[in-house]
C-alpha atoms as a PDB file:
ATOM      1  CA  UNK A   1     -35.408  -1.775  -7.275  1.00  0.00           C
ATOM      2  CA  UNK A   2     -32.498  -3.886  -6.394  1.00  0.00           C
ATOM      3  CA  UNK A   3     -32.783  -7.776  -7.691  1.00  0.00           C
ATOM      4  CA  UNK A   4     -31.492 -10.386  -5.462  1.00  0.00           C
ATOM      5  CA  UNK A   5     -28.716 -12.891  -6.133  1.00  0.00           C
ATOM      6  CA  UNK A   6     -29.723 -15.235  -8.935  1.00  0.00           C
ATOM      7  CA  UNK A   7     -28.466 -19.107  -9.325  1.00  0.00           C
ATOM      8  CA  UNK A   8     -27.882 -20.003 -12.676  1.00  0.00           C
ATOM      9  CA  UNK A   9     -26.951 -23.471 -12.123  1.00  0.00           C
ATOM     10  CA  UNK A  10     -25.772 -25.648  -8.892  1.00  0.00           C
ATOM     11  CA  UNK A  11     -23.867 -23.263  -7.429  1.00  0.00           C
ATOM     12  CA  UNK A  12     -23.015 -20.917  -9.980  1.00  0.00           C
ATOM     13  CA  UNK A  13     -24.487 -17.317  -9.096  1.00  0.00           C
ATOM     14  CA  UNK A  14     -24.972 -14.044 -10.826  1.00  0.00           C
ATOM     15  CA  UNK A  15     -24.640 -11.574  -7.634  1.00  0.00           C
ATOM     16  CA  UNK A  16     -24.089  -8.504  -9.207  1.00  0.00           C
ATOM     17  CA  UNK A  17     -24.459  -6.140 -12.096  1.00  0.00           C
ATOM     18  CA  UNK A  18     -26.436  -2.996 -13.178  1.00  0.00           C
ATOM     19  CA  UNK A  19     -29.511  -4.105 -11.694  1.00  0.00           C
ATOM     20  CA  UNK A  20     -28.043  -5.721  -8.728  1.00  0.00           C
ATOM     21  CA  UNK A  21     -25.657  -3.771  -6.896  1.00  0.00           C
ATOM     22  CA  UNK A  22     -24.588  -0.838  -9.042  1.00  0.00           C
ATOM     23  CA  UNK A  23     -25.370   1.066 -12.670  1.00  0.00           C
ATOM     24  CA  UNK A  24     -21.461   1.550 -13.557  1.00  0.00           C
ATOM     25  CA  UNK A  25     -20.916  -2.468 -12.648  1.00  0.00           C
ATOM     26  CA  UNK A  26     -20.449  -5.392 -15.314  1.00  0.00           C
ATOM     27  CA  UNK A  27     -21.955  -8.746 -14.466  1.00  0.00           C
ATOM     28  CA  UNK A  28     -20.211 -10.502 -11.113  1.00  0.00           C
ATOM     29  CA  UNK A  29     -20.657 -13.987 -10.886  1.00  0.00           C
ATOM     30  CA  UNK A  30     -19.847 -16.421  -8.077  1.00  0.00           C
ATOM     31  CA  UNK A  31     -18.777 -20.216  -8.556  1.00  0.00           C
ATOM     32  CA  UNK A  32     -18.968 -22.924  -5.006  1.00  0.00           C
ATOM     33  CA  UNK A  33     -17.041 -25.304  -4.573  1.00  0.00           C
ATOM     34  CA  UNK A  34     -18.066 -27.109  -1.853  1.00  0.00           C
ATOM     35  CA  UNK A  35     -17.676 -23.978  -0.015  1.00  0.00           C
ATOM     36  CA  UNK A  36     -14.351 -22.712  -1.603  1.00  0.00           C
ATOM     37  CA  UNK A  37     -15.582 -19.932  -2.847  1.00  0.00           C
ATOM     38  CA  UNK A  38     -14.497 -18.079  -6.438  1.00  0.00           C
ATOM     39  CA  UNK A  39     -15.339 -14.628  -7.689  1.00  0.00           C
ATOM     40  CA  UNK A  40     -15.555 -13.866 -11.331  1.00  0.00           C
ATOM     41  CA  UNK A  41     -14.894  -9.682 -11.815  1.00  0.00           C
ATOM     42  CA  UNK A  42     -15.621  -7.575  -8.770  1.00  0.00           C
ATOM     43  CA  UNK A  43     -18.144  -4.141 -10.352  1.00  0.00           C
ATOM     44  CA  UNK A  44     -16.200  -0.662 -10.462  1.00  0.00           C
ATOM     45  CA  UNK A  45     -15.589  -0.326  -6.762  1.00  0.00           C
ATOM     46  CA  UNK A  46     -18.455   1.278  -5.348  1.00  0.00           C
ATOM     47  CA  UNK A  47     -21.071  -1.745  -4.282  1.00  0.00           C
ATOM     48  CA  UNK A  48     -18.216  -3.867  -2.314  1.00  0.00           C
ATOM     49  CA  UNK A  49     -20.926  -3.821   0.812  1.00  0.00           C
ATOM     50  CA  UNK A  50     -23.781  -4.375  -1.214  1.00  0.00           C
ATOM     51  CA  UNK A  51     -21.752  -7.480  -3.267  1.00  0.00           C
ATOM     52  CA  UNK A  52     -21.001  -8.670   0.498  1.00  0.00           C
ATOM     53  CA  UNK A  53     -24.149  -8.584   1.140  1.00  0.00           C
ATOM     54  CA  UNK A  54     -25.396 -10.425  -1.503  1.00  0.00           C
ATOM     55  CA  UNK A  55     -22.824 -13.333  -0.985  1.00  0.00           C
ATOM     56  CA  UNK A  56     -24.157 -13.348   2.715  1.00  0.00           C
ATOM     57  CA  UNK A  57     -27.849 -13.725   1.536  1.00  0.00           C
ATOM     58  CA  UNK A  58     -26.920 -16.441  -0.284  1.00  0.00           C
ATOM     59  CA  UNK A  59     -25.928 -17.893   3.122  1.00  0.00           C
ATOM     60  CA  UNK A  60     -22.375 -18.295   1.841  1.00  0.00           C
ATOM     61  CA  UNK A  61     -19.108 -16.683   3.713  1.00  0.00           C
ATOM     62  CA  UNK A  62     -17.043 -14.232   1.891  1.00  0.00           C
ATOM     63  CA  UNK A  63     -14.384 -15.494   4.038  1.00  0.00           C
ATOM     64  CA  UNK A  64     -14.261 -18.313   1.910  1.00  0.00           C
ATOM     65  CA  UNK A  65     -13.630 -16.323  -1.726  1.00  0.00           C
ATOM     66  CA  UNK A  66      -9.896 -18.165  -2.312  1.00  0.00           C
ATOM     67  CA  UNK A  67      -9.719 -16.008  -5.380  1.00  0.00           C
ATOM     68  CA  UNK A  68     -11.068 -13.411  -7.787  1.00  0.00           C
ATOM     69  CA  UNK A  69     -10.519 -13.997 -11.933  1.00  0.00           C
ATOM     70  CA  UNK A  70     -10.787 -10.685 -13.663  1.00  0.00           C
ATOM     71  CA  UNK A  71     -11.505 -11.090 -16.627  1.00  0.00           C
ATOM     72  CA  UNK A  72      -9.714  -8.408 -18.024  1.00  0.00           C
ATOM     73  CA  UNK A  73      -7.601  -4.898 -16.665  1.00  0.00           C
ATOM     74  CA  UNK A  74     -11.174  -2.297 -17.024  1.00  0.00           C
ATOM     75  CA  UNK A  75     -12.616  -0.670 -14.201  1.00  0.00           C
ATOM     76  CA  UNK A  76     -15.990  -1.863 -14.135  1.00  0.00           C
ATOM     77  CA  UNK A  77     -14.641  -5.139 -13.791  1.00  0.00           C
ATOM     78  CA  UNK A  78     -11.968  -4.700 -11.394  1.00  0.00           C
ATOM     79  CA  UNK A  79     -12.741  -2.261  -9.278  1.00  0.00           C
ATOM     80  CA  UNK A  80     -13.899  -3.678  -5.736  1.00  0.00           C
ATOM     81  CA  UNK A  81     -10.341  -6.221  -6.580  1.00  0.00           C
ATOM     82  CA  UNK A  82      -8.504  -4.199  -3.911  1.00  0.00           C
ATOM     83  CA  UNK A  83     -11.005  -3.880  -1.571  1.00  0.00           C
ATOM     84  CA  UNK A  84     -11.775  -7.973  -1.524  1.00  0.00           C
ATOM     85  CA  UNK A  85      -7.707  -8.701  -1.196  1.00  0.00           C
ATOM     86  CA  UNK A  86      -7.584  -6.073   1.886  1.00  0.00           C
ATOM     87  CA  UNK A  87     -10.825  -7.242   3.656  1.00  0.00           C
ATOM     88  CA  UNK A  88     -10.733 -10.891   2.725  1.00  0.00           C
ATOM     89  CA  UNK A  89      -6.899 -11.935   1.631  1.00  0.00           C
ATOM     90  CA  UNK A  90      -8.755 -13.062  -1.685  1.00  0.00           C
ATOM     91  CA  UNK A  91      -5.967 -13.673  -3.670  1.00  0.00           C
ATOM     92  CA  UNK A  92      -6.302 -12.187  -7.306  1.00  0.00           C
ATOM     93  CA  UNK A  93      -5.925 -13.666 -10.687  1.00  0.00           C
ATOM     94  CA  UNK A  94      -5.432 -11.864 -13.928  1.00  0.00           C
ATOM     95  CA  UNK A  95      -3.761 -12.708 -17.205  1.00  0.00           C
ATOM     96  CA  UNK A  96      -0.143 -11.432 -17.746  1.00  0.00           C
ATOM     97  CA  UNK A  97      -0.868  -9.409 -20.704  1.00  0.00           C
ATOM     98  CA  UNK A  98      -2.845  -7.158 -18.363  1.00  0.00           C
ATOM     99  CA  UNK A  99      -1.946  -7.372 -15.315  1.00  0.00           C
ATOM    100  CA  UNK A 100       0.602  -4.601 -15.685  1.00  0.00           C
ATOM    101  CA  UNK A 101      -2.123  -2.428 -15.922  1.00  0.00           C
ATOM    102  CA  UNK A 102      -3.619  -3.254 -12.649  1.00  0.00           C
ATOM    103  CA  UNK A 103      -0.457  -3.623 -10.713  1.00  0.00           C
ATOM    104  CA  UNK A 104       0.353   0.654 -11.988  1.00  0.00           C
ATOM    105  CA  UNK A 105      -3.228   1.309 -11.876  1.00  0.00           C
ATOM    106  CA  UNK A 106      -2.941   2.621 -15.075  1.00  0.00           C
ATOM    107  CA  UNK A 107      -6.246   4.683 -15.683  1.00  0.00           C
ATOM    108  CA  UNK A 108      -6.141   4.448 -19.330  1.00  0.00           C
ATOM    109  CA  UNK A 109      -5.460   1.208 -20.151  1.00  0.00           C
ATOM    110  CA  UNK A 110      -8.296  -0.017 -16.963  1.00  0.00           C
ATOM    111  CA  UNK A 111     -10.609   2.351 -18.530  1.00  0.00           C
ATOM    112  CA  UNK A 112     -11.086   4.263 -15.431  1.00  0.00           C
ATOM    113  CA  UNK A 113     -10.937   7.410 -16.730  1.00  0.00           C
ATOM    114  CA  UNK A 114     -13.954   7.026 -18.920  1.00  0.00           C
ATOM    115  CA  UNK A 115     -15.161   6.188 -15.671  1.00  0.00           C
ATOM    116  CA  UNK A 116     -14.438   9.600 -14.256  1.00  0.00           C
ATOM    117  CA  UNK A 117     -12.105   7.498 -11.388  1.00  0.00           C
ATOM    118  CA  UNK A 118      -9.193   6.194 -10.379  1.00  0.00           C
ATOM    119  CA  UNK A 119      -7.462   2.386  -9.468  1.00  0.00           C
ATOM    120  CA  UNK A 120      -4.879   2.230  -7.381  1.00  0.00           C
ATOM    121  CA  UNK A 121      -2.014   0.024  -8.315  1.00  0.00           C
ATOM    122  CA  UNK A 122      -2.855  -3.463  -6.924  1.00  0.00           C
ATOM    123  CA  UNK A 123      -0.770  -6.376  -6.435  1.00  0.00           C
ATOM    124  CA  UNK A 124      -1.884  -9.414  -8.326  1.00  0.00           C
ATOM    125  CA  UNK A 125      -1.323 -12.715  -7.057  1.00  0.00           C
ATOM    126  CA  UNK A 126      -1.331 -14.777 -10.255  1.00  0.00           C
ATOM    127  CA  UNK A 127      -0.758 -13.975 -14.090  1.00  0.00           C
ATOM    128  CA  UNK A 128      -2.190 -16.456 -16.039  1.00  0.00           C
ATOM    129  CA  UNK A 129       0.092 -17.546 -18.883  1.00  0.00           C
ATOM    130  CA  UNK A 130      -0.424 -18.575 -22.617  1.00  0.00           C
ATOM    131  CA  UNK A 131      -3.228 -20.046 -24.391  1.00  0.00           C
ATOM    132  CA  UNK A 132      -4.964 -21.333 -21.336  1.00  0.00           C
ATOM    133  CA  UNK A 133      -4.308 -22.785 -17.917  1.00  0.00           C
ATOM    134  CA  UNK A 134      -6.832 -25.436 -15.835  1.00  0.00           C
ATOM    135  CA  UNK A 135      -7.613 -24.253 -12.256  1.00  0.00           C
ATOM    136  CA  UNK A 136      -8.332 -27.123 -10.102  1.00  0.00           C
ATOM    137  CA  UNK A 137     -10.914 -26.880  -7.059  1.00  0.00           C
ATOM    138  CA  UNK A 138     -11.793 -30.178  -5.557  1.00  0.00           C
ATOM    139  CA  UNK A 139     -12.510 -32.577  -7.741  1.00  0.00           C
ATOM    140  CA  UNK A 140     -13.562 -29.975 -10.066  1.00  0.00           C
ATOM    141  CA  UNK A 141     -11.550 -28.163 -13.192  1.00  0.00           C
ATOM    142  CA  UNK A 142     -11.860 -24.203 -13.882  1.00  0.00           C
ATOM    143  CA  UNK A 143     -11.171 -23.546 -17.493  1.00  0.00           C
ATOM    144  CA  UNK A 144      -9.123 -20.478 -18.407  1.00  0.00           C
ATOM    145  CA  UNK A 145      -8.293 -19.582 -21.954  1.00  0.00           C
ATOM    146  CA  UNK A 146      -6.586 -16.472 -23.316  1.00  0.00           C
ATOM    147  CA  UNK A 147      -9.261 -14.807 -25.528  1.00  0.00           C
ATOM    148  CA  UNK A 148      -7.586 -11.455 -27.049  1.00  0.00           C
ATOM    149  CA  UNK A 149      -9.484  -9.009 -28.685  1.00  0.00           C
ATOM    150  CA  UNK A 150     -11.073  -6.512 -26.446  1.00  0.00           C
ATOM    151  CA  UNK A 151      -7.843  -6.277 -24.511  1.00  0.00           C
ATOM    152  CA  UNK A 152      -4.801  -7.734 -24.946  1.00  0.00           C
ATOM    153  CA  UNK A 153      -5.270 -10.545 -21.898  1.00  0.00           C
ATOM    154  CA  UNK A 154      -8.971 -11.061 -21.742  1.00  0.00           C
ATOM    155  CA  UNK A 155      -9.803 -14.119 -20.644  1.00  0.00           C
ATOM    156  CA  UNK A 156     -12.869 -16.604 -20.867  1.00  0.00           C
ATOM    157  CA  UNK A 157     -13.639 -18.947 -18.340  1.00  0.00           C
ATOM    158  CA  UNK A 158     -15.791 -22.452 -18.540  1.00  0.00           C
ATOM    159  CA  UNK A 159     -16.590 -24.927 -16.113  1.00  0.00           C
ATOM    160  CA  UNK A 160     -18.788 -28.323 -16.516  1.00  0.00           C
ATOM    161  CA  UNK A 161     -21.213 -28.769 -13.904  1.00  0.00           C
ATOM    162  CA  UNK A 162     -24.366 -30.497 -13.730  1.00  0.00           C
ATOM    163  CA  UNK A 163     -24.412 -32.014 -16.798  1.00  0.00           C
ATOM    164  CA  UNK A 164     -23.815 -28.203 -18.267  1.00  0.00           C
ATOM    165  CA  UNK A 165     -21.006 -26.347 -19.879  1.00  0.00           C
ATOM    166  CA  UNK A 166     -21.238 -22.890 -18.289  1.00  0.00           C
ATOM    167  CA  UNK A 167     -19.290 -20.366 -20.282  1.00  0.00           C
ATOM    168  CA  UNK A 168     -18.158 -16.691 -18.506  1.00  0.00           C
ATOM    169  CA  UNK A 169     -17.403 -14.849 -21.809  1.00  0.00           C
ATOM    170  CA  UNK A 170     -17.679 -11.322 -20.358  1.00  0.00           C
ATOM    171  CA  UNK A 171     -17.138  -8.576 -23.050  1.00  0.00           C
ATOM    172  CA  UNK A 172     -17.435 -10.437 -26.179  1.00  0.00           C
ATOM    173  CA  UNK A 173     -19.374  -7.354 -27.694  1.00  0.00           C
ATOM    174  CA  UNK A 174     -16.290  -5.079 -27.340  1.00  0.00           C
ATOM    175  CA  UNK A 175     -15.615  -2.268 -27.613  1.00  0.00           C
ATOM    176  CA  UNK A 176     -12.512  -2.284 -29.379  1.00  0.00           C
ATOM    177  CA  UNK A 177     -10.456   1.092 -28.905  1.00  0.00           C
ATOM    178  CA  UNK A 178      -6.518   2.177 -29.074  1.00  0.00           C
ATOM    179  CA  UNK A 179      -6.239   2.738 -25.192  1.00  0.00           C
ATOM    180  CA  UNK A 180      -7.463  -0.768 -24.788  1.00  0.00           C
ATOM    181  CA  UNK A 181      -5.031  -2.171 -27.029  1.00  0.00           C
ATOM    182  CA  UNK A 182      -7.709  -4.201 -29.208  1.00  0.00           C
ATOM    183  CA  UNK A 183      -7.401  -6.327 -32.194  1.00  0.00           C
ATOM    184  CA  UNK A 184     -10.467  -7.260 -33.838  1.00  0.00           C
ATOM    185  CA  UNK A 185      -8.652  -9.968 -36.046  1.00  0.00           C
ATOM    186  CA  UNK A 186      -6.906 -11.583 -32.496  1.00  0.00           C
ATOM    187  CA  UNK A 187     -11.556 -11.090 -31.383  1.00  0.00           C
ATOM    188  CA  UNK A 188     -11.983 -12.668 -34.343  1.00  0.00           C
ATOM    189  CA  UNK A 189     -10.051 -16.026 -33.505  1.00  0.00           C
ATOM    190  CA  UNK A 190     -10.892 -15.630 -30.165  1.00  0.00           C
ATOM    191  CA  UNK A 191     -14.571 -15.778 -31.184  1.00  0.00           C
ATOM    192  CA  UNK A 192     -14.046 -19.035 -33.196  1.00  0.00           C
ATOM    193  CA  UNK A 193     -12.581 -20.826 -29.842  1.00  0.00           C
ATOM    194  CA  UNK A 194     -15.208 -20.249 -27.773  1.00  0.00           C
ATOM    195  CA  UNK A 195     -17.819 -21.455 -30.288  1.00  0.00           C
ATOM    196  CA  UNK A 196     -15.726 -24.609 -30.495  1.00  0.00           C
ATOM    197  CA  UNK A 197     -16.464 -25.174 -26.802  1.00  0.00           C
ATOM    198  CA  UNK A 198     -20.272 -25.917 -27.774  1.00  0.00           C
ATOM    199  CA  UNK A 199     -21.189 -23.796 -24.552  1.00  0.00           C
ATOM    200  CA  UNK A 200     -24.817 -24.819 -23.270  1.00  0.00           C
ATOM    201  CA  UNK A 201     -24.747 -21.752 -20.914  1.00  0.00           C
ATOM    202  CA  UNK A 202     -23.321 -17.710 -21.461  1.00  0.00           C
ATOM    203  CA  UNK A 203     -22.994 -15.418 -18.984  1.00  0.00           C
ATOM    204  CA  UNK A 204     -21.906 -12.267 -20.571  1.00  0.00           C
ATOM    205  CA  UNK A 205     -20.287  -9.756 -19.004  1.00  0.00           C
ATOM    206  CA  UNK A 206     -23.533  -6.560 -20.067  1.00  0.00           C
ATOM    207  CA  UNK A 207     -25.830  -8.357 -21.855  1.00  0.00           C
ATOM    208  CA  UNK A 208     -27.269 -11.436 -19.829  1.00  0.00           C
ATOM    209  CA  UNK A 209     -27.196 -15.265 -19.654  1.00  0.00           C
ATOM    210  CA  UNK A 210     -27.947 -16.805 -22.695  1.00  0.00           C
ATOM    211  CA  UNK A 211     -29.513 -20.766 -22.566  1.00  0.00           C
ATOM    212  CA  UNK A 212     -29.183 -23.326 -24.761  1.00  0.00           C
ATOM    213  CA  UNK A 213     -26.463 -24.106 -26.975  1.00  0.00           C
ATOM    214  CA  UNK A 214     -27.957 -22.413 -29.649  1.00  0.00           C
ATOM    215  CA  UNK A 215     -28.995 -19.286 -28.516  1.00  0.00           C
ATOM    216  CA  UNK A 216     -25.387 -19.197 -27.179  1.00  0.00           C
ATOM    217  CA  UNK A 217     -23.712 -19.613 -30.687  1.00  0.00           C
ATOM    218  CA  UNK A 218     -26.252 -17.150 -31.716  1.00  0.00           C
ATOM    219  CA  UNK A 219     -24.996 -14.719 -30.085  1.00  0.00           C
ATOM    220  CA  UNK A 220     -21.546 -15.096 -30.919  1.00  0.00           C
ATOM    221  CA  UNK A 221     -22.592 -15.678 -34.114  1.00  0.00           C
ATOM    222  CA  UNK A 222     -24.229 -12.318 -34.033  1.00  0.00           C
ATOM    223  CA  UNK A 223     -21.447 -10.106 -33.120  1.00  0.00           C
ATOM    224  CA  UNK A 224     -18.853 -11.798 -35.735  1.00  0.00           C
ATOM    225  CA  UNK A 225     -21.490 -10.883 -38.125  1.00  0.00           C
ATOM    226  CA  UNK A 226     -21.730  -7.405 -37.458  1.00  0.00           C
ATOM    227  CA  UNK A 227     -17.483  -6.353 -37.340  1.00  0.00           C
ATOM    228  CA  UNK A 228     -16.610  -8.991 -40.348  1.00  0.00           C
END
């Protein structure tokens, strides 16, 4: 049975995932800001209706999705990209380091052919650059920092909101593998920056929201543990 949309915190949704919209999807989350709305990864490609739908039943407007962050260049997060910039002009954000993936639709480097599918080469609208850059929405700042590892330009994101420091981490578990272009020592640091940001809130990209600031760093924790 299908769960409905979840609200983490003001405005900050979980609307899709394995249990929400479809088994080969990572965690999609949805930010609003004051009715600009922001994706966060878009599932593998084949719940675009049913992540629609789950906007609309939050009685939001996917008219109003500005953009969609990936992330990173894998199919499970990326996959319903094209279908949100055709039916909505959502413009699409992506860090540089993989973007050239996306743009060729490169099915080993986006993963999709562990997937047993295809991406078609997509357009991106804007390659993040460097260590981090500070999307601005409002009065409100969107955090995005270059976190390596698992690919080559994963990012995290973190935003401060309601007195909380919400933290989109994604895959921090891995995997790490040759197609991907991982580095488990670049993880490593990239590991050690986000536990400097003191998170109070996860949302993982497989494996949940975690609450609390230390059951955050415990997880974290928990992974650098196991591939030091």
């Amino acid at each position: 049975m299908r769960k409905n949309a979840k609200e983490i915190v003001g405005g900050v949704y979980l609307i899709g995932g394995p249990s929400m919209t479809a088994a080969d999807d990572a965690a999609i989350y949805l930010m609003d800001f004051d009715g600009e709305l922001v994706l966060i990864d878009a599932g593998a490609g084949r719940s675009s209706s049913q992540i629609v739908r789950n906007i609309e039943m939050l009685g939001l407007n996917p008219v109003d999705l500005s953009c969609l962050i990936l992330t990173h260049c894998h199919i499970d997060h990326i996959g319903s990209a094209p279908f949100f910039k055709k039916q909505y002009n959502t413009k699409i954000l992506i860090h540089e380091l993989d973007a050239g993936a996306v743009e060729k639709g490169d099915s080993r480097k986006t993963a999709a052919n562990w997937y047993g599918t295809t991406f078609p080469p997509t357009a991106v609208d804007r390659k993040l650059k460097g260590e981090q850059e500070t999307l601005k929405f409002g009065s409100e700042e969107l955090h995005c920092l270059h976190t390596p590892g698992h690919t080559p330009g994963s990012i995290s994101l973190y935003l401060d909101r309601k007195g909380k420091r919400v933290l989109f981490g994604q895959d921090i578990h891995g995997p790490f593998n040759r197609d991907f272009g991982s580095d488990i020592e670049d993880w490593k640091k990239s590991m050690k920056k986000l536990l400097s940001l003191d998170a109070d809130i996860l949302c993982e990209g497989h494996f949940g929201i975690f609450q609390s600031k230390e059951n955050v760093r415990s997880y974290i924790e928990g992974y650098l543990e196991e591939y030091d």
